[in-house]
PDB file of N, CA and C in Angstrom:
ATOM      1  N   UNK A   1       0.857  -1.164   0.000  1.00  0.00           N
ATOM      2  CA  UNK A   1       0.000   0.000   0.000  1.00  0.00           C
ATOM      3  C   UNK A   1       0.906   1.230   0.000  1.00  0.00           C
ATOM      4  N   UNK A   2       0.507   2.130  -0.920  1.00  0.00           N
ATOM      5  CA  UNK A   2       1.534   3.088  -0.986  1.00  0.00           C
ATOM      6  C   UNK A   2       1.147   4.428  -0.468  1.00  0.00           C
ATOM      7  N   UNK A   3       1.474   5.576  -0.022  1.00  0.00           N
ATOM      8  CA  UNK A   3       0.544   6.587   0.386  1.00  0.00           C
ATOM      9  C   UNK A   3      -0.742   7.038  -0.105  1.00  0.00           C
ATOM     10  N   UNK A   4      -0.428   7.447  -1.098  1.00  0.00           N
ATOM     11  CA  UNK A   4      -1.927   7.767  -1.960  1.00  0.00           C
ATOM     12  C   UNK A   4      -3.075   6.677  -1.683  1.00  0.00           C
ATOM     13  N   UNK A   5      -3.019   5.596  -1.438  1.00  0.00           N
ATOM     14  CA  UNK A   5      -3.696   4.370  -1.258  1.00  0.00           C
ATOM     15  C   UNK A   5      -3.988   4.256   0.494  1.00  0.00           C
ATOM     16  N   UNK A   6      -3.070   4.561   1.098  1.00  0.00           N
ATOM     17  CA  UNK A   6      -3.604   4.762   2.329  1.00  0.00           C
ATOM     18  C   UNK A   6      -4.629   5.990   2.562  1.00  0.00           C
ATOM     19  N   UNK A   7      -4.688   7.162   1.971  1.00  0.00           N
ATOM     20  CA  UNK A   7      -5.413   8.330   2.264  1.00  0.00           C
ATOM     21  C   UNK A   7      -6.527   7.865   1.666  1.00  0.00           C
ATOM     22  N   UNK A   8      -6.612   7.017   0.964  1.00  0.00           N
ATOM     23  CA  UNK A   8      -8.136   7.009  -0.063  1.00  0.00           C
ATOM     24  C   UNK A   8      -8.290   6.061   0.866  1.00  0.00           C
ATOM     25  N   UNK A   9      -7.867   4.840   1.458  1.00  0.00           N
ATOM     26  CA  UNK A   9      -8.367   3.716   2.450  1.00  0.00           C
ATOM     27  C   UNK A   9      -8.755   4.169   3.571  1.00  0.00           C
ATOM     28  N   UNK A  10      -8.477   5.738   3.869  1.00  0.00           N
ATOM     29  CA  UNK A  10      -8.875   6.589   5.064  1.00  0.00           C
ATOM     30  C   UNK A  10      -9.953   7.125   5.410  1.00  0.00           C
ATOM     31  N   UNK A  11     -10.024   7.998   3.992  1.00  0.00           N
ATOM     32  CA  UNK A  11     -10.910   9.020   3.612  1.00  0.00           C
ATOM     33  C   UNK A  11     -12.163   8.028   3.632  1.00  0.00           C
ATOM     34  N   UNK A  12     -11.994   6.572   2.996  1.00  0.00           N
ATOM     35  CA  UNK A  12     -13.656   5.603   2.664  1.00  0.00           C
ATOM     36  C   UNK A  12     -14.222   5.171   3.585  1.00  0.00           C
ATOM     37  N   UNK A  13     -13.036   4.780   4.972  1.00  0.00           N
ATOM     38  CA  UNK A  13     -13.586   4.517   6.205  1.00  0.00           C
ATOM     39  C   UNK A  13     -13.991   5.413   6.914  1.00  0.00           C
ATOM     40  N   UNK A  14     -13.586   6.565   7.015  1.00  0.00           N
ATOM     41  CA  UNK A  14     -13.688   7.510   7.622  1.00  0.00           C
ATOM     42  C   UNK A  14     -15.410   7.953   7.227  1.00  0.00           C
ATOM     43  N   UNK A  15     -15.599   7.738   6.224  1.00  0.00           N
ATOM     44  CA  UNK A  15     -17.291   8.458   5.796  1.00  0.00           C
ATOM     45  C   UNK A  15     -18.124   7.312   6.328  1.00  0.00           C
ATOM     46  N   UNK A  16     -17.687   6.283   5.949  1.00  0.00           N
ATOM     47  CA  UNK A  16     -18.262   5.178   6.401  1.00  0.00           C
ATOM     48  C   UNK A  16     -18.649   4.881   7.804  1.00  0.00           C
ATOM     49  N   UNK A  17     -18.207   5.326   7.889  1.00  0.00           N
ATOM     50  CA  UNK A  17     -17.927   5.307   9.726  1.00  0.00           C
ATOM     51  C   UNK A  17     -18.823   6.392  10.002  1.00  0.00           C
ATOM     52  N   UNK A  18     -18.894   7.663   9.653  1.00  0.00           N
ATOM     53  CA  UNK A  18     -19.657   8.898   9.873  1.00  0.00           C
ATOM     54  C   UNK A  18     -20.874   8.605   9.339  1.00  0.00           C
ATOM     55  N   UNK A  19     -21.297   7.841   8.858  1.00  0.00           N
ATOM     56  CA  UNK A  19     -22.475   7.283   8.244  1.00  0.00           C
ATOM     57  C   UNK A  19     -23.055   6.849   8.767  1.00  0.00           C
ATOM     58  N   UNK A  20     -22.358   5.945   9.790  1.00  0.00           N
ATOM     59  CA  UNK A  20     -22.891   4.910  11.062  1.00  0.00           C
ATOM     60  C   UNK A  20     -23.299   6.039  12.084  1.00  0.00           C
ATOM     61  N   UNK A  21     -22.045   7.050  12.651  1.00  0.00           N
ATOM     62  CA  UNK A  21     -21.988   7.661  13.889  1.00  0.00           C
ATOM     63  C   UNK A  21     -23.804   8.824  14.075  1.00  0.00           C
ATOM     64  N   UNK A  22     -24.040   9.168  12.315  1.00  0.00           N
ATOM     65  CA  UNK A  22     -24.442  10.318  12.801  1.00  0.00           C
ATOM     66  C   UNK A  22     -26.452  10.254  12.972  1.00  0.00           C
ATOM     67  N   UNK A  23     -26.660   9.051  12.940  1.00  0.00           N
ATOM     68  CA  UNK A  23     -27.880   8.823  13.327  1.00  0.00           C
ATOM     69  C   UNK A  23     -28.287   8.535  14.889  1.00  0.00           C
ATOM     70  N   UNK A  24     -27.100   8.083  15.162  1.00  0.00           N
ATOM     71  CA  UNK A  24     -27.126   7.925  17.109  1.00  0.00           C
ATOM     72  C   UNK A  24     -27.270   9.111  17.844  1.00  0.00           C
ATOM     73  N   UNK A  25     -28.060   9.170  18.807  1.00  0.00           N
ATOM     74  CA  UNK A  25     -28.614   9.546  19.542  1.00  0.00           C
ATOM     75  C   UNK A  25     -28.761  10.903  18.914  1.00  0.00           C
ATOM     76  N   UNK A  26     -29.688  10.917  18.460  1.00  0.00           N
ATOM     77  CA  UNK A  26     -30.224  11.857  17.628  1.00  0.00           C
ATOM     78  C   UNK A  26     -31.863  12.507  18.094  1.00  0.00           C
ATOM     79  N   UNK A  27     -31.424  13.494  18.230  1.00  0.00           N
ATOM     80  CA  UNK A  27     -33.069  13.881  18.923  1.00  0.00           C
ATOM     81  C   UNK A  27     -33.990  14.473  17.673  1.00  0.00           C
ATOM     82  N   UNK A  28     -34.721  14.709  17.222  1.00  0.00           N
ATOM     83  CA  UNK A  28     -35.387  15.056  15.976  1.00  0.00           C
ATOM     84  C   UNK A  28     -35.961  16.175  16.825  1.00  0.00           C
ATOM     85  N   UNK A  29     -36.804  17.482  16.233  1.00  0.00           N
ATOM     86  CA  UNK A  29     -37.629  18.751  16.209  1.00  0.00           C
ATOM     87  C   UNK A  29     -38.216  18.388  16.738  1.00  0.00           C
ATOM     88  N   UNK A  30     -39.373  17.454  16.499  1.00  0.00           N
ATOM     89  CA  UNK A  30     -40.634  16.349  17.130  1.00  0.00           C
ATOM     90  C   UNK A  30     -40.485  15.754  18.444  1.00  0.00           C
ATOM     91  N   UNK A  31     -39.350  15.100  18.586  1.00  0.00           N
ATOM     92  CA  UNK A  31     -38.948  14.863  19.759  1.00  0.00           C
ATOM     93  C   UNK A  31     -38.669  16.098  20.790  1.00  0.00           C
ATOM     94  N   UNK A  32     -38.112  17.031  20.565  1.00  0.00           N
ATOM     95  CA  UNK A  32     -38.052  18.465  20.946  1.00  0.00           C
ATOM     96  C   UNK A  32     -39.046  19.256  21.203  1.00  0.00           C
ATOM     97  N   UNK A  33     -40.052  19.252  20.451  1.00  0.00           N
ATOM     98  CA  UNK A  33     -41.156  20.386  20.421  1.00  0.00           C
ATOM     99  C   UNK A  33     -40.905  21.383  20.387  1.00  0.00           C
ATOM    100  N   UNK A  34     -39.975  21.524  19.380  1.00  0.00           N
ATOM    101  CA  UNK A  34     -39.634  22.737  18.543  1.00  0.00           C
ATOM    102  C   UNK A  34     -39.359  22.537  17.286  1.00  0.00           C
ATOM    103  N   UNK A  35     -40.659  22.416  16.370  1.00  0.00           N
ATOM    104  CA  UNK A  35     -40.296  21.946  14.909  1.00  0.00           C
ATOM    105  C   UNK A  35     -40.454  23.497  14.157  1.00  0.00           C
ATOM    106  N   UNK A  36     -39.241  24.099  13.380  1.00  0.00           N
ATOM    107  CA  UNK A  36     -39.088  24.968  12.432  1.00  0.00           C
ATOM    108  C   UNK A  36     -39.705  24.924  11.727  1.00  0.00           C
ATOM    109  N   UNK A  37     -40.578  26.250  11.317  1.00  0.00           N
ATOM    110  CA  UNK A  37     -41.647  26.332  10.429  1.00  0.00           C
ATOM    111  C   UNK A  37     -40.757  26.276   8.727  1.00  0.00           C
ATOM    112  N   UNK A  38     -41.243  24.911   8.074  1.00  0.00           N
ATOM    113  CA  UNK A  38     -40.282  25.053   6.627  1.00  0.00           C
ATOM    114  C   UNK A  38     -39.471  23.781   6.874  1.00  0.00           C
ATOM    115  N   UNK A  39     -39.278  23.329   7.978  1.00  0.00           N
ATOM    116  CA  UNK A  39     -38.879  21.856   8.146  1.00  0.00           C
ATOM    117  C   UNK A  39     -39.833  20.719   8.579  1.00  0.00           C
ATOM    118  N   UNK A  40     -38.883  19.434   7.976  1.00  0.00           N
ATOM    119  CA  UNK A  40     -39.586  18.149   8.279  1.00  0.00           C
ATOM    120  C   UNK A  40     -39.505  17.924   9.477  1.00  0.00           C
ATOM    121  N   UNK A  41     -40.476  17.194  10.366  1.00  0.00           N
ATOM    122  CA  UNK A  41     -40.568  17.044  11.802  1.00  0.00           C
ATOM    123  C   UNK A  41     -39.677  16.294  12.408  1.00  0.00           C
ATOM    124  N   UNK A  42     -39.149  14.967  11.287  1.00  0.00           N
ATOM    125  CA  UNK A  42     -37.608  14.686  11.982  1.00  0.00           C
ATOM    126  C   UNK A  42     -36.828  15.129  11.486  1.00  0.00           C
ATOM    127  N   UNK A  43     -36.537  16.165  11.108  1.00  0.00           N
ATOM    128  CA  UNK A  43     -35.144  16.955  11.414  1.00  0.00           C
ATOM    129  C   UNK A  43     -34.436  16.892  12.442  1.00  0.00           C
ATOM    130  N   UNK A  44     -33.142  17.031  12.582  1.00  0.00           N
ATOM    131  CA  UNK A  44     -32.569  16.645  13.613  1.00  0.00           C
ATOM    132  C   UNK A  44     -32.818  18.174  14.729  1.00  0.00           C
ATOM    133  N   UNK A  45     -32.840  18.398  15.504  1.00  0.00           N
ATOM    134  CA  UNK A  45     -32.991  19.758  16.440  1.00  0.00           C
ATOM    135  C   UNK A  45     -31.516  19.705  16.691  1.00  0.00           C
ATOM    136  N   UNK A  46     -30.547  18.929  17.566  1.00  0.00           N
ATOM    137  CA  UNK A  46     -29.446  19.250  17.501  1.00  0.00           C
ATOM    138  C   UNK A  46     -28.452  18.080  17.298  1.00  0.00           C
ATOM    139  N   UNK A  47     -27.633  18.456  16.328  1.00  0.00           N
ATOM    140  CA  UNK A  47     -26.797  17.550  15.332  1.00  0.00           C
ATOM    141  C   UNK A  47     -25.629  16.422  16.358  1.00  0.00           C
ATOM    142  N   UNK A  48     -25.331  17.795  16.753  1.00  0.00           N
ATOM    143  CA  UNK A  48     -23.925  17.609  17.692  1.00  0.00           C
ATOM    144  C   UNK A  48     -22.974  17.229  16.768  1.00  0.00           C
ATOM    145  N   UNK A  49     -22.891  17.937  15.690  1.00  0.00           N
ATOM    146  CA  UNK A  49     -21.907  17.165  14.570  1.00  0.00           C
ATOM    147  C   UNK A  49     -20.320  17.207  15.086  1.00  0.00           C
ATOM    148  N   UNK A  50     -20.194  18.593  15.861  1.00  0.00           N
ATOM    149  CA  UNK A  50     -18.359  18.434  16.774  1.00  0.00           C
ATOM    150  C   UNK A  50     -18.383  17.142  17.372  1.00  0.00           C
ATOM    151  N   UNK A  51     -19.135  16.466  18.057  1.00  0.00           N
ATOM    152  CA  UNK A  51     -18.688  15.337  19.064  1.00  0.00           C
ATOM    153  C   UNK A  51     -19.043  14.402  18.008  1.00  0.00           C
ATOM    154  N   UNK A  52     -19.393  14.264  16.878  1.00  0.00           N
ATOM    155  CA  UNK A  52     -19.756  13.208  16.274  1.00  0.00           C
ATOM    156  C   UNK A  52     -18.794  12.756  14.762  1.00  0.00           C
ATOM    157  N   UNK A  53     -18.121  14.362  14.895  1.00  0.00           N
ATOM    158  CA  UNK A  53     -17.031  14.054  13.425  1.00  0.00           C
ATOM    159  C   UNK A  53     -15.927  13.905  14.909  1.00  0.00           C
ATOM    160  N   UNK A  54     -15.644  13.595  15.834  1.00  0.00           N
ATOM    161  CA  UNK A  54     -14.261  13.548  17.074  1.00  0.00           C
ATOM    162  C   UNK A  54     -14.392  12.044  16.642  1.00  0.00           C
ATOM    163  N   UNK A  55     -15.563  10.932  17.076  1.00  0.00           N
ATOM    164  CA  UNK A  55     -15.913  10.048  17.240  1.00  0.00           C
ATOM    165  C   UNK A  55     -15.407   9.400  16.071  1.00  0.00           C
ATOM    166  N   UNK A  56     -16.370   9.956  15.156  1.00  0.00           N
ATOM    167  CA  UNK A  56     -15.725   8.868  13.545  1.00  0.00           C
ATOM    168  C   UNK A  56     -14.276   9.259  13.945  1.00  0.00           C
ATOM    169  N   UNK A  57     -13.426  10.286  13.844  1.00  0.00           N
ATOM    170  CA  UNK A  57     -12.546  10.237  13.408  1.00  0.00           C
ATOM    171  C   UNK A  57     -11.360   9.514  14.708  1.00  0.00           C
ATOM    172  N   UNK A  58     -11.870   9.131  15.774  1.00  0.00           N
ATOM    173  CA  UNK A  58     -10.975   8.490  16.633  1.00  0.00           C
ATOM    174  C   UNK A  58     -11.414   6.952  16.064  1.00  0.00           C
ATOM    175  N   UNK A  59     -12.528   6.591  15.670  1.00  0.00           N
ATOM    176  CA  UNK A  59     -12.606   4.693  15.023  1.00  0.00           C
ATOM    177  C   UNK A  59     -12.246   4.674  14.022  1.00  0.00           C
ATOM    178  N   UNK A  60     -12.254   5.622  13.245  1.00  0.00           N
ATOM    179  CA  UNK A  60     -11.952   5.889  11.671  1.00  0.00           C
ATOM    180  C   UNK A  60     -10.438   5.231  11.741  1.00  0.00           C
ATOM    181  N   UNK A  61      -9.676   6.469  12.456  1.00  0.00           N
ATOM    182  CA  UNK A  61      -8.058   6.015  12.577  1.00  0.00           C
ATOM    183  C   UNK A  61      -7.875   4.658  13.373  1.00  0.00           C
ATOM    184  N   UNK A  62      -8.471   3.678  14.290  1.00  0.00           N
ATOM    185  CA  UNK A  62      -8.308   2.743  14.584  1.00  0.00           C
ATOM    186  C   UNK A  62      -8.409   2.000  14.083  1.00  0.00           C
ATOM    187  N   UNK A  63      -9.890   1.562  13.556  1.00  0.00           N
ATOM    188  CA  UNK A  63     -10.107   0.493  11.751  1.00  0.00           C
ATOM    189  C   UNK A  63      -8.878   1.031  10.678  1.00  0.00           C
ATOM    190  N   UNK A  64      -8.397   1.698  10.613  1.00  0.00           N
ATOM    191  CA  UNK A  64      -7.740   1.739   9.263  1.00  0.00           C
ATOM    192  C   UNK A  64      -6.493   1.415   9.817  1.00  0.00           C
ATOM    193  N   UNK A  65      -5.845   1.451  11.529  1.00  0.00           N
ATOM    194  CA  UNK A  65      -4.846   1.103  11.813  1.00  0.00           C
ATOM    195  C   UNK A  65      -4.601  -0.644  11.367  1.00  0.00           C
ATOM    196  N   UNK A  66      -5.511  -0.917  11.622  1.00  0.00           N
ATOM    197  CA  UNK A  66      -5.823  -2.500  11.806  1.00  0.00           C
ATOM    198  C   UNK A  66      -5.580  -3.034  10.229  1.00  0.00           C
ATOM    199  N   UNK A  67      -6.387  -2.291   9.567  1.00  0.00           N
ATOM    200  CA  UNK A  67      -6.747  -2.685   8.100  1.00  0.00           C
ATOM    201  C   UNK A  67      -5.145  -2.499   7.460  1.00  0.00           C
ATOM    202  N   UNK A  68      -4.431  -1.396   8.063  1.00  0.00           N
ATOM    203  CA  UNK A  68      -3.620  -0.934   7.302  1.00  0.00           C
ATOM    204  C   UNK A  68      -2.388  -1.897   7.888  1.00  0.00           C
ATOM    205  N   UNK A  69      -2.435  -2.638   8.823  1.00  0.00           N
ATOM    206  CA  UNK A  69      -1.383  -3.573   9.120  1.00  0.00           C
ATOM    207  C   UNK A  69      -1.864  -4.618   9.034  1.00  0.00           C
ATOM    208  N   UNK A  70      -3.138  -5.254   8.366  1.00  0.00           N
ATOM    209  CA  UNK A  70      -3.500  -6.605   7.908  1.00  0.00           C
ATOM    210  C   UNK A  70      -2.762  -6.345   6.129  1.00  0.00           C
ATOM    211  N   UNK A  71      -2.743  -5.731   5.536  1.00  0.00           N
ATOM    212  CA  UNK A  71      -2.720  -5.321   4.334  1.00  0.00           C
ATOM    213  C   UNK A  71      -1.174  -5.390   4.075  1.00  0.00           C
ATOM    214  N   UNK A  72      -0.202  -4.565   5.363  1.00  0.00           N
ATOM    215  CA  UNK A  72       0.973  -4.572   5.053  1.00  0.00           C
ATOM    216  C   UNK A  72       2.021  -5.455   5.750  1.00  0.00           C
ATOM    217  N   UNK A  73       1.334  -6.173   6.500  1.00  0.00           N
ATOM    218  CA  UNK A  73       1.705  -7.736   7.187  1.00  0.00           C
ATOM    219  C   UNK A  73       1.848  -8.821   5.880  1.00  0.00           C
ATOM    220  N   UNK A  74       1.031  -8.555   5.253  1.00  0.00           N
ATOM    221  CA  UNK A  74       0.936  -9.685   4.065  1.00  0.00           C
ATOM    222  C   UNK A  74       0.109 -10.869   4.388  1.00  0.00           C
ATOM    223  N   UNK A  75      -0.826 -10.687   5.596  1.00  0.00           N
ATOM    224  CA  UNK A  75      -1.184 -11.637   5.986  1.00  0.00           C
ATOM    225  C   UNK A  75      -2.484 -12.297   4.794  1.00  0.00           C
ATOM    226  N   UNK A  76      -2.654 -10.715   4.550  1.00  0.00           N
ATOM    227  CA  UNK A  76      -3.950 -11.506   3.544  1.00  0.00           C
ATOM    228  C   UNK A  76      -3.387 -10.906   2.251  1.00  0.00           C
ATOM    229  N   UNK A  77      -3.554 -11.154   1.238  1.00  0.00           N
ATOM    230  CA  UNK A  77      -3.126 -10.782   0.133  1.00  0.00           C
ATOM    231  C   UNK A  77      -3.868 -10.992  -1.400  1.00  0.00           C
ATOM    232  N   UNK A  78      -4.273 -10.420  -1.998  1.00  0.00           N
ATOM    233  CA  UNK A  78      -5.054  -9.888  -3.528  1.00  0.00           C
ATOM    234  C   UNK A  78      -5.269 -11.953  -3.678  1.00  0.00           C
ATOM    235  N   UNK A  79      -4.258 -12.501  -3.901  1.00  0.00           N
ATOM    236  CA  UNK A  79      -4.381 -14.193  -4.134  1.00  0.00           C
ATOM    237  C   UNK A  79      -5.068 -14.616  -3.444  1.00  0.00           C
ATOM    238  N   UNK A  80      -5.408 -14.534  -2.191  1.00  0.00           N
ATOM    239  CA  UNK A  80      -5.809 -15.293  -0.804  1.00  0.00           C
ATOM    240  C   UNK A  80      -8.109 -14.528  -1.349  1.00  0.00           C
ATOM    241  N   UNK A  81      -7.523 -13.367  -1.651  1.00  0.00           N
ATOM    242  CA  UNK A  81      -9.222 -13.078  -2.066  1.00  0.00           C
ATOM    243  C   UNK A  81      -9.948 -13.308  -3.479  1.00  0.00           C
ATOM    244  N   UNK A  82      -9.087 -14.089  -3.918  1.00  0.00           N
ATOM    245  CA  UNK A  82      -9.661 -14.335  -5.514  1.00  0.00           C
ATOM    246  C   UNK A  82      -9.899 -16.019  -5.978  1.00  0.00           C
ATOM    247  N   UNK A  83     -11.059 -16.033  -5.807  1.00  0.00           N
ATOM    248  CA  UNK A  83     -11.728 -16.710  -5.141  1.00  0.00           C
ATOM    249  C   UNK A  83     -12.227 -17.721  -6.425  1.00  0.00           C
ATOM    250  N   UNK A  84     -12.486 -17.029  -7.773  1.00  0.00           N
ATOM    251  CA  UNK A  84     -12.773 -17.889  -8.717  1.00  0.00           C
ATOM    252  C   UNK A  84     -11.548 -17.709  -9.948  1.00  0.00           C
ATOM    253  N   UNK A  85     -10.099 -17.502  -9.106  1.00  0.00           N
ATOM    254  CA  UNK A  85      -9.267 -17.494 -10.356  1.00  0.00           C
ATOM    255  C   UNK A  85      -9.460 -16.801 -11.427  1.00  0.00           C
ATOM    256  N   UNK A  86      -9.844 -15.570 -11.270  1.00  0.00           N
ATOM    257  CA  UNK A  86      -9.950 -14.307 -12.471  1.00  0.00           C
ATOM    258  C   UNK A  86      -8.745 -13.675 -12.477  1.00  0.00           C
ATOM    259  N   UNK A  87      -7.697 -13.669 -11.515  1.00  0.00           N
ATOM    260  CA  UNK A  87      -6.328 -13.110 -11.578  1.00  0.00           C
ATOM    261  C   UNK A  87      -5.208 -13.669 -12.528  1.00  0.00           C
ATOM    262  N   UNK A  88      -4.586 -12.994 -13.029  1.00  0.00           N
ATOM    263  CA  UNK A  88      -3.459 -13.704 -13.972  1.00  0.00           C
ATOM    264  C   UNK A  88      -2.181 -14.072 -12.368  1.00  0.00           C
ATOM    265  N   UNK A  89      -1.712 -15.129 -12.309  1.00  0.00           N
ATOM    266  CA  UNK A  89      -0.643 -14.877 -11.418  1.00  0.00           C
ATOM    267  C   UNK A  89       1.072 -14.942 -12.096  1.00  0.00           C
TER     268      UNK A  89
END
């Protein structure tokens, strides 16, 4: 894995991960009883998006630690996942 390949293996977990984080504990307008006139009733009332981009980005960097030393261990390797012999070796 070469740099450029680590930042893009970063950047995919990293959203991925924020994808997961940002529906948790989520209070909606409705839940609030304060729904903005011009918004949908679950709208979120408050995001907390600071504590929630901290979060992805402290698992973000842990999964990709992991990923990024399964990858450069050699433990698993492009051969080990090709599964119906479509690879030239």
């Amino acid at each position: 894995m070469n740099l450029t390949g680590g930042i893009v293996l970063y950047a995919v977990i990293w959203f991925m991960v924020l994808f997961v984080v940002l529906p948790m504990r989520l209070t909606t307008q409705e839940e609030a009883g304060e729904v903005v006139p011009g918004t949908p009733a679950g709208a979120p009332h408050d995001a907390g998006m600071k504590r929630k981009v901290i979060i992805t980005t402290i698992a973000a960097t842990l999964l990709w630690a992991v990923i990024a030393a399964v990858i450069l261990s050699g433990a698993v390797t492009l051969a080990d996942i090709d599964w119906f012999n479509q690879l030239e070796r």
